[in-house]
C-alpha atoms as a PDB file:
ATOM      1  CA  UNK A   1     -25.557  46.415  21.904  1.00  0.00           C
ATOM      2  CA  UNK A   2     -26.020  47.851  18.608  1.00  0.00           C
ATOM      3  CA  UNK A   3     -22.433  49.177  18.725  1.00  0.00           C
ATOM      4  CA  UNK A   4     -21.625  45.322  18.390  1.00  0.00           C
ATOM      5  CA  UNK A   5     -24.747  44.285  16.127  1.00  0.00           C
ATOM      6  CA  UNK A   6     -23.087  46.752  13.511  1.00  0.00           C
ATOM      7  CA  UNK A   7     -19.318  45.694  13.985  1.00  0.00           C
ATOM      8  CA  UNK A   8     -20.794  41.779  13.453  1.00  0.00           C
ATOM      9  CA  UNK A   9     -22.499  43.102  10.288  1.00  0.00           C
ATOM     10  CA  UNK A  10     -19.184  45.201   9.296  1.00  0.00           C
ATOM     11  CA  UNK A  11     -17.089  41.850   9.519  1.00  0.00           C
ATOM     12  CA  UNK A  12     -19.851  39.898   7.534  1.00  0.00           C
ATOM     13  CA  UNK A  13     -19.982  42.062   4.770  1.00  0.00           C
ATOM     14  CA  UNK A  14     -16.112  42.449   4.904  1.00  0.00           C
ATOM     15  CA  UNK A  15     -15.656  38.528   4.787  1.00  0.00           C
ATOM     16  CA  UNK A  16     -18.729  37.719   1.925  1.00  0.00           C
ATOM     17  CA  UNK A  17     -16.571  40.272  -0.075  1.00  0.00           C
ATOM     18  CA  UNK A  18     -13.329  38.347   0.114  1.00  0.00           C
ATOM     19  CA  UNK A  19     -15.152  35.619  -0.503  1.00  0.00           C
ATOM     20  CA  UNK A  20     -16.808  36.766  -3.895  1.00  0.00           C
ATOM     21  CA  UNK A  21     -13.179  38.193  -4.908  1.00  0.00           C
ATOM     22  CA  UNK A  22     -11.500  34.792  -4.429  1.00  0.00           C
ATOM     23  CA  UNK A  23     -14.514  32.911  -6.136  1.00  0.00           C
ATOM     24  CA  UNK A  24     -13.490  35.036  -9.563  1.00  0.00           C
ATOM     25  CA  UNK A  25     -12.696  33.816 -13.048  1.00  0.00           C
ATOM     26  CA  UNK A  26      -9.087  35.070 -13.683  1.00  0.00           C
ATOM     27  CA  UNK A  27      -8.536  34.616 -17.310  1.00  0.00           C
ATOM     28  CA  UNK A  28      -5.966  31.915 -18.631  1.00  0.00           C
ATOM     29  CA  UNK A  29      -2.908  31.620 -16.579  1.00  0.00           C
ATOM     30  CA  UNK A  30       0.453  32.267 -18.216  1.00  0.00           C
ATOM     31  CA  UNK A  31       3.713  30.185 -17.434  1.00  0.00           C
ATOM     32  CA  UNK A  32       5.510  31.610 -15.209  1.00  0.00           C
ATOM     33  CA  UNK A  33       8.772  30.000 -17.086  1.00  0.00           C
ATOM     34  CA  UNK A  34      10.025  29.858 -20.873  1.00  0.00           C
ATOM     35  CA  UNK A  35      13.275  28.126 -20.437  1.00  0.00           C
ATOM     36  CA  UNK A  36      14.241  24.316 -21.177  1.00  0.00           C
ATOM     37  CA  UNK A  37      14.077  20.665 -19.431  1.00  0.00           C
ATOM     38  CA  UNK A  38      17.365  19.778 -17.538  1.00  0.00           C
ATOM     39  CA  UNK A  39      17.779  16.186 -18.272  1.00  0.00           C
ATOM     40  CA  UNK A  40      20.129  16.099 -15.441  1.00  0.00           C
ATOM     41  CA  UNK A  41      18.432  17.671 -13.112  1.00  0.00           C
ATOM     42  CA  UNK A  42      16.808  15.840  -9.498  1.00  0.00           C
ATOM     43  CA  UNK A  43      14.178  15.948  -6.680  1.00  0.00           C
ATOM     44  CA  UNK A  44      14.239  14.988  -3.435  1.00  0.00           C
ATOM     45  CA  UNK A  45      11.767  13.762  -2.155  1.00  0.00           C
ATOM     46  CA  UNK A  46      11.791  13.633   1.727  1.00  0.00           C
ATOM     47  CA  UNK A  47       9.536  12.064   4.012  1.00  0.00           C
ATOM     48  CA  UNK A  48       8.590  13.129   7.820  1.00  0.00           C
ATOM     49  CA  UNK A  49       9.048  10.047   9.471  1.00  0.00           C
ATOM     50  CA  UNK A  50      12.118   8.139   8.103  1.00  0.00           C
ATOM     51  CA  UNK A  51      11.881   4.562   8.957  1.00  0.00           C
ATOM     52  CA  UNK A  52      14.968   3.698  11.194  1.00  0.00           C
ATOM     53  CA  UNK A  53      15.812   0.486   9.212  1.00  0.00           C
ATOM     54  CA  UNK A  54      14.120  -1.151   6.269  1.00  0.00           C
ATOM     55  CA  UNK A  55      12.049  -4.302   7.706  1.00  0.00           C
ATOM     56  CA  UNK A  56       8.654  -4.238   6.511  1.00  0.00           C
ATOM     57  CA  UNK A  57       7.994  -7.268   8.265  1.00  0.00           C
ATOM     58  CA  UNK A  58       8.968  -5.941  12.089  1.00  0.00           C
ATOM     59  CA  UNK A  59       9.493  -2.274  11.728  1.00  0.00           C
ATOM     60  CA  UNK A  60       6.906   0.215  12.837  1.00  0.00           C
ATOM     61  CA  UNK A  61       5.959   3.387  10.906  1.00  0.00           C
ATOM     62  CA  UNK A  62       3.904   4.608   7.838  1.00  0.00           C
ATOM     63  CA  UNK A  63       6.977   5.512   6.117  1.00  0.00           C
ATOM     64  CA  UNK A  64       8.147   1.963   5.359  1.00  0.00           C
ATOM     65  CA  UNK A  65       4.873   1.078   3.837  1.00  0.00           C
ATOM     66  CA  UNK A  66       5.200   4.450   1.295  1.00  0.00           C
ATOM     67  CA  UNK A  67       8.385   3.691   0.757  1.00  0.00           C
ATOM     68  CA  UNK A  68       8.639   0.076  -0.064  1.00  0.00           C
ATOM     69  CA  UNK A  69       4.815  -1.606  -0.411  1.00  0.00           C
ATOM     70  CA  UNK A  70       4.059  -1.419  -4.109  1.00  0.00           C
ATOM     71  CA  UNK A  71       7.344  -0.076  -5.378  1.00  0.00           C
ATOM     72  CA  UNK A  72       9.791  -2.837  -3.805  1.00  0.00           C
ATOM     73  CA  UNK A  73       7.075  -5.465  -2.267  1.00  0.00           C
ATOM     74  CA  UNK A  74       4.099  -6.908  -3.581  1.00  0.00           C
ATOM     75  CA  UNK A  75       1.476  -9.208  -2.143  1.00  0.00           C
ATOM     76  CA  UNK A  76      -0.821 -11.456  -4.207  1.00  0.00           C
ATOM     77  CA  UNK A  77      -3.126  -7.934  -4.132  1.00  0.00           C
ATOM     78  CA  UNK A  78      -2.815  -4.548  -4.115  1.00  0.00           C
ATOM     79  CA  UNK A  79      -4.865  -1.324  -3.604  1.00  0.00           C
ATOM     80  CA  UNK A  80      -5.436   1.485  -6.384  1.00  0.00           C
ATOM     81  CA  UNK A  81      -5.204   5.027  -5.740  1.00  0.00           C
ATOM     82  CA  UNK A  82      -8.838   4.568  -5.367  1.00  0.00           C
ATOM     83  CA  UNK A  83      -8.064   1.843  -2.811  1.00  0.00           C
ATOM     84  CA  UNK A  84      -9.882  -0.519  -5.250  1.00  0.00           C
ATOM     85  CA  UNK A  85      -8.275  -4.109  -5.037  1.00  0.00           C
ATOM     86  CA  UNK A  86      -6.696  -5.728  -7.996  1.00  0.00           C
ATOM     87  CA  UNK A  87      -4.653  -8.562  -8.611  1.00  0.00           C
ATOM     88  CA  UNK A  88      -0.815  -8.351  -8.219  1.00  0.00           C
ATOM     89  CA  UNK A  89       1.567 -10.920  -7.984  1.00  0.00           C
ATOM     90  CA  UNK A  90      -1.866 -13.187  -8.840  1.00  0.00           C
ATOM     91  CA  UNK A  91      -3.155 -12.364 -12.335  1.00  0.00           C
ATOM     92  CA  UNK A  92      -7.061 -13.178 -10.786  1.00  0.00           C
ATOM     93  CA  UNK A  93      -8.593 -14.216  -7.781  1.00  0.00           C
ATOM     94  CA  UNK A  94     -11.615 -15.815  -6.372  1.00  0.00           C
ATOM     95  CA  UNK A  95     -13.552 -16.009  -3.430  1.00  0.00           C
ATOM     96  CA  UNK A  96     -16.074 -18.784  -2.174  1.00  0.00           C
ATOM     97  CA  UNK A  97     -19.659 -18.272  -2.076  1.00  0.00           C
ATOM     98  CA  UNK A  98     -19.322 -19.249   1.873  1.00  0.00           C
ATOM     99  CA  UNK A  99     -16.443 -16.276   1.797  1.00  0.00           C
ATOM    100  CA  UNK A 100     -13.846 -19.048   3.333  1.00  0.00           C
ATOM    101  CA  UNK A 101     -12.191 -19.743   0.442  1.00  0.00           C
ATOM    102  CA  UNK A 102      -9.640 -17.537  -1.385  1.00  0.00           C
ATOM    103  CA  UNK A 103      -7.935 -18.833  -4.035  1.00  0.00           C
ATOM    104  CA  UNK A 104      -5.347 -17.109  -6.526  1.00  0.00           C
ATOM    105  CA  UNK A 105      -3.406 -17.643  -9.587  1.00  0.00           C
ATOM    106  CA  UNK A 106      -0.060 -17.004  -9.083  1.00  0.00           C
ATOM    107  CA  UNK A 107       1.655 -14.936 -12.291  1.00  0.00           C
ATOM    108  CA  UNK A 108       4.273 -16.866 -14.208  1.00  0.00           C
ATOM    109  CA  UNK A 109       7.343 -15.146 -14.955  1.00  0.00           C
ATOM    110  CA  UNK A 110       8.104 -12.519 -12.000  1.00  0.00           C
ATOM    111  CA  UNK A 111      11.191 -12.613 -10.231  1.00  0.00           C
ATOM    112  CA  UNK A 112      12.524 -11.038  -7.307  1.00  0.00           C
ATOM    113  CA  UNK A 113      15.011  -8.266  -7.618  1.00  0.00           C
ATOM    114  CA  UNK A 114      18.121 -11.057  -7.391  1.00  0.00           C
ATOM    115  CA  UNK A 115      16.842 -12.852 -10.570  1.00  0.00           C
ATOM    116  CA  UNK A 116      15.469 -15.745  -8.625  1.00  0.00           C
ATOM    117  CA  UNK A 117      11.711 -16.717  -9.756  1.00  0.00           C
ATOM    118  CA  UNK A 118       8.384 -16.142  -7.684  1.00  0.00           C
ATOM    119  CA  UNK A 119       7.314 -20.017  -6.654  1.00  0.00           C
ATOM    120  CA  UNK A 120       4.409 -20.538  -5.253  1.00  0.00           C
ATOM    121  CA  UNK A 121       5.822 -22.390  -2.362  1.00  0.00           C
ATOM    122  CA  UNK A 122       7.484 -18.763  -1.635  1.00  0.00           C
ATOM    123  CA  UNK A 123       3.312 -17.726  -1.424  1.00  0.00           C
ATOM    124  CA  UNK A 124       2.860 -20.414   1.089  1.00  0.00           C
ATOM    125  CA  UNK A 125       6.169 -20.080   3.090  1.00  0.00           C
ATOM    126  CA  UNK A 126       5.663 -16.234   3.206  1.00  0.00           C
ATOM    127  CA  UNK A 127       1.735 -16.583   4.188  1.00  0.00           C
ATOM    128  CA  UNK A 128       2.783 -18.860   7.157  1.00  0.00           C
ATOM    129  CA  UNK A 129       6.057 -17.045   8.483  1.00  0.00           C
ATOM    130  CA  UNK A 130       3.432 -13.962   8.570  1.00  0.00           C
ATOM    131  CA  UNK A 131       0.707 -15.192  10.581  1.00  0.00           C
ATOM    132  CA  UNK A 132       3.441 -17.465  12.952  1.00  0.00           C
ATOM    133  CA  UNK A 133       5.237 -14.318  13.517  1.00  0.00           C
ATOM    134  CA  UNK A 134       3.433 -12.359  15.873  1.00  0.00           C
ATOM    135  CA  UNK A 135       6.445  -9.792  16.500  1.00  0.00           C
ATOM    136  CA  UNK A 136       5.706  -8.931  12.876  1.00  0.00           C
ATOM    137  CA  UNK A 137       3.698  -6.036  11.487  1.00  0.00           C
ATOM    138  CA  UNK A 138      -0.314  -7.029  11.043  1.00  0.00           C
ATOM    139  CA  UNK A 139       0.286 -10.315  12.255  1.00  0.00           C
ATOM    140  CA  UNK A 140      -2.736 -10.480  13.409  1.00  0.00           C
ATOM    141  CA  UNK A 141      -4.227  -9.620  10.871  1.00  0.00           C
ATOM    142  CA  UNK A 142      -3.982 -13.540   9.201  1.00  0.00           C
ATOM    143  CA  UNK A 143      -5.897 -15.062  12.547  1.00  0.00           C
ATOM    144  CA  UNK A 144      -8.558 -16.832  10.680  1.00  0.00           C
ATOM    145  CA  UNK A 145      -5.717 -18.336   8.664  1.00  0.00           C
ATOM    146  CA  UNK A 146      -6.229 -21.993   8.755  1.00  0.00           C
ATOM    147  CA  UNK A 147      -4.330 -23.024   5.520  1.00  0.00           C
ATOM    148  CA  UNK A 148      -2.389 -21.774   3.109  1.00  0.00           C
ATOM    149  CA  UNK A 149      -1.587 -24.013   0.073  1.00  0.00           C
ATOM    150  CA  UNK A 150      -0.157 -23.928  -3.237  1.00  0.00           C
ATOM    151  CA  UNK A 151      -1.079 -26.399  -5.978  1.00  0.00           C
ATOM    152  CA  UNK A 152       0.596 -25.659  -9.176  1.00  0.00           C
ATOM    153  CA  UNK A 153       0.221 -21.515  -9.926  1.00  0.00           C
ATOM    154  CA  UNK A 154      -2.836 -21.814  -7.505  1.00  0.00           C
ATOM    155  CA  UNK A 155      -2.417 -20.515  -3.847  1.00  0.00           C
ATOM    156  CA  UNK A 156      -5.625 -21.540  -1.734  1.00  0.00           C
ATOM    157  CA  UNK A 157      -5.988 -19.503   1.590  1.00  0.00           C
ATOM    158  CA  UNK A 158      -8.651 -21.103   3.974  1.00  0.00           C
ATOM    159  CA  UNK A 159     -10.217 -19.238   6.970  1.00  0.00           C
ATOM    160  CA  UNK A 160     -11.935 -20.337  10.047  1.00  0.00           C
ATOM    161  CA  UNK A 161     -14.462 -17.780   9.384  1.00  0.00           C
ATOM    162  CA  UNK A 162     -15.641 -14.980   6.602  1.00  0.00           C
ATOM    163  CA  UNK A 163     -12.768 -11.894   7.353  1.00  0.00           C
ATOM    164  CA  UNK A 164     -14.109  -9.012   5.413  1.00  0.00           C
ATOM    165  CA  UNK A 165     -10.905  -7.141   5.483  1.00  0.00           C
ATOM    166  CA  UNK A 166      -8.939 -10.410   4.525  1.00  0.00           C
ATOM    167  CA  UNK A 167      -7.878  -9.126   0.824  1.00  0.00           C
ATOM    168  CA  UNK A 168      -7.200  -5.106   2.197  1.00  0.00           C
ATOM    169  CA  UNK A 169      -4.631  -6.764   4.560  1.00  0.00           C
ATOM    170  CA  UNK A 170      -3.061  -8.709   1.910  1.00  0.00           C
ATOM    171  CA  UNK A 171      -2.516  -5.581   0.177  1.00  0.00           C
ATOM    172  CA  UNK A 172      -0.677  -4.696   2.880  1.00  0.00           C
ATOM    173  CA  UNK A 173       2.448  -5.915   5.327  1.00  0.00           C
ATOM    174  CA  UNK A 174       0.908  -8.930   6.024  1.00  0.00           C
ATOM    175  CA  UNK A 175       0.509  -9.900   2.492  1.00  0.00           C
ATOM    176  CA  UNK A 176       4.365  -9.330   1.644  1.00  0.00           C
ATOM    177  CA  UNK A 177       5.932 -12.213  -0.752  1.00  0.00           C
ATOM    178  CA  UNK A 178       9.294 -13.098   0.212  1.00  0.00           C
ATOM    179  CA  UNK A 179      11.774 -15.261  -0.901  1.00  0.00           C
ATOM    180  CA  UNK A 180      11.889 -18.554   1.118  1.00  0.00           C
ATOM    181  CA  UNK A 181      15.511 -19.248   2.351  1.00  0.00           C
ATOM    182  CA  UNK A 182      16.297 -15.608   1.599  1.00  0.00           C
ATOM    183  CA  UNK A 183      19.796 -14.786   3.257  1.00  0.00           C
ATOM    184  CA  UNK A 184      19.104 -10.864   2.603  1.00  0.00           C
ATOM    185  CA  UNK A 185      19.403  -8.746   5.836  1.00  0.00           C
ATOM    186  CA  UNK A 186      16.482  -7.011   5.050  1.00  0.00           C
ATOM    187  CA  UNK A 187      17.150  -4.029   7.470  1.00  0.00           C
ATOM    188  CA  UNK A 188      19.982  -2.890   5.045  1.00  0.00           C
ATOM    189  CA  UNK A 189      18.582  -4.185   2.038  1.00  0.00           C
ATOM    190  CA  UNK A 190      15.532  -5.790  -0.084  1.00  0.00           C
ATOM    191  CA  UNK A 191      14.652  -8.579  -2.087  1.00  0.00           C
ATOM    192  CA  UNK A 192      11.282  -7.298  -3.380  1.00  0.00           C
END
């Protein structure tokens, strides 16, 4: 028994030590490397799931949405690094005081990647196909979806009932714009 008491003390004081020693200040750190910028030189940048094609709106996996929400698709929101929700393809939002009510202000002047400009009617066409869709990603996410209208830059989204979570799923696969009558074969290619 005390054999063992003084081996447990041994590895205590043996592991407070390390600890202290990695808890040192270590002066200022040198570079490690004097030479010059490349201008021509790359990274890869690989992920660990590769998405098998590029469908936001029916393929499964994290990887599409790191890949393509934000840097390809937008919704009328979006989420900070802080996951913080800001406008997007709206330049402001509101919400009514009876939290059934969203309604947003489209931006003027965005286009997709083809050229062709962001109408609100895309909003509302995109909106709909989403929540009709159920084979799509966070379908079900739109349930209390009544309405979704558009009059002028203003999109009005209605709900049967308050959805806290209504504006983080926007942000996300269920809030993806696309472009009504799109012929795009979006899982070769985007329209974003």
């Amino acid at each position: 028994m005390l054999r063992r008491t003084a081996l447990a003390a041994t590895a205590l004081v043996a592991a407070a030590a390390l600890a202290l020693t990695a808890c040192t200040g270590g002066g200022n750190p040198t570079p490690t490397s004097t030479g010059k910028a490349d201008p021509s030189a790359s990274v890869a940048i690989r992920l660990v799931l590769e998405p098998g094609n590029l469908d936001i709106r029916q393929t499964a996996g994290a990887a599409l949405d790191q890949i393509l929400m934000d840097n390809v698709y937008q919704g009328l929101v979006a989420r900070t690094p802080e996951q913080k929700i800001v406008p997007s393809l709206a330049s402001d939002f509101t919400v009514s005081d009876d939290r059934l009510t969203y309604t947003f202000t489209l931006r003027e002047g965005v286009t997709f990647d083809d050229g062709q400009a962001l109408t609100p009617q895309d909003v509302v066409w995109s909106l709909q196909q989403h929540k009709a869709n159920a084979a799509w990603a966070d379908a079900a996410t739109l349930s209390r979806v009544t309405s979704v209208a558009a009059d002028g830059q203003k999109i009005t989204v209605t709900l049967s009932e308050p959805d806290s979570q209504l504006l983080w799923n926007l942000s996300g696969r269920a809030g993806t714009i696309l472009k009504k009558g799109d012929t795009v074969d979006y899982k070769t290619a985007a329209n974003g």
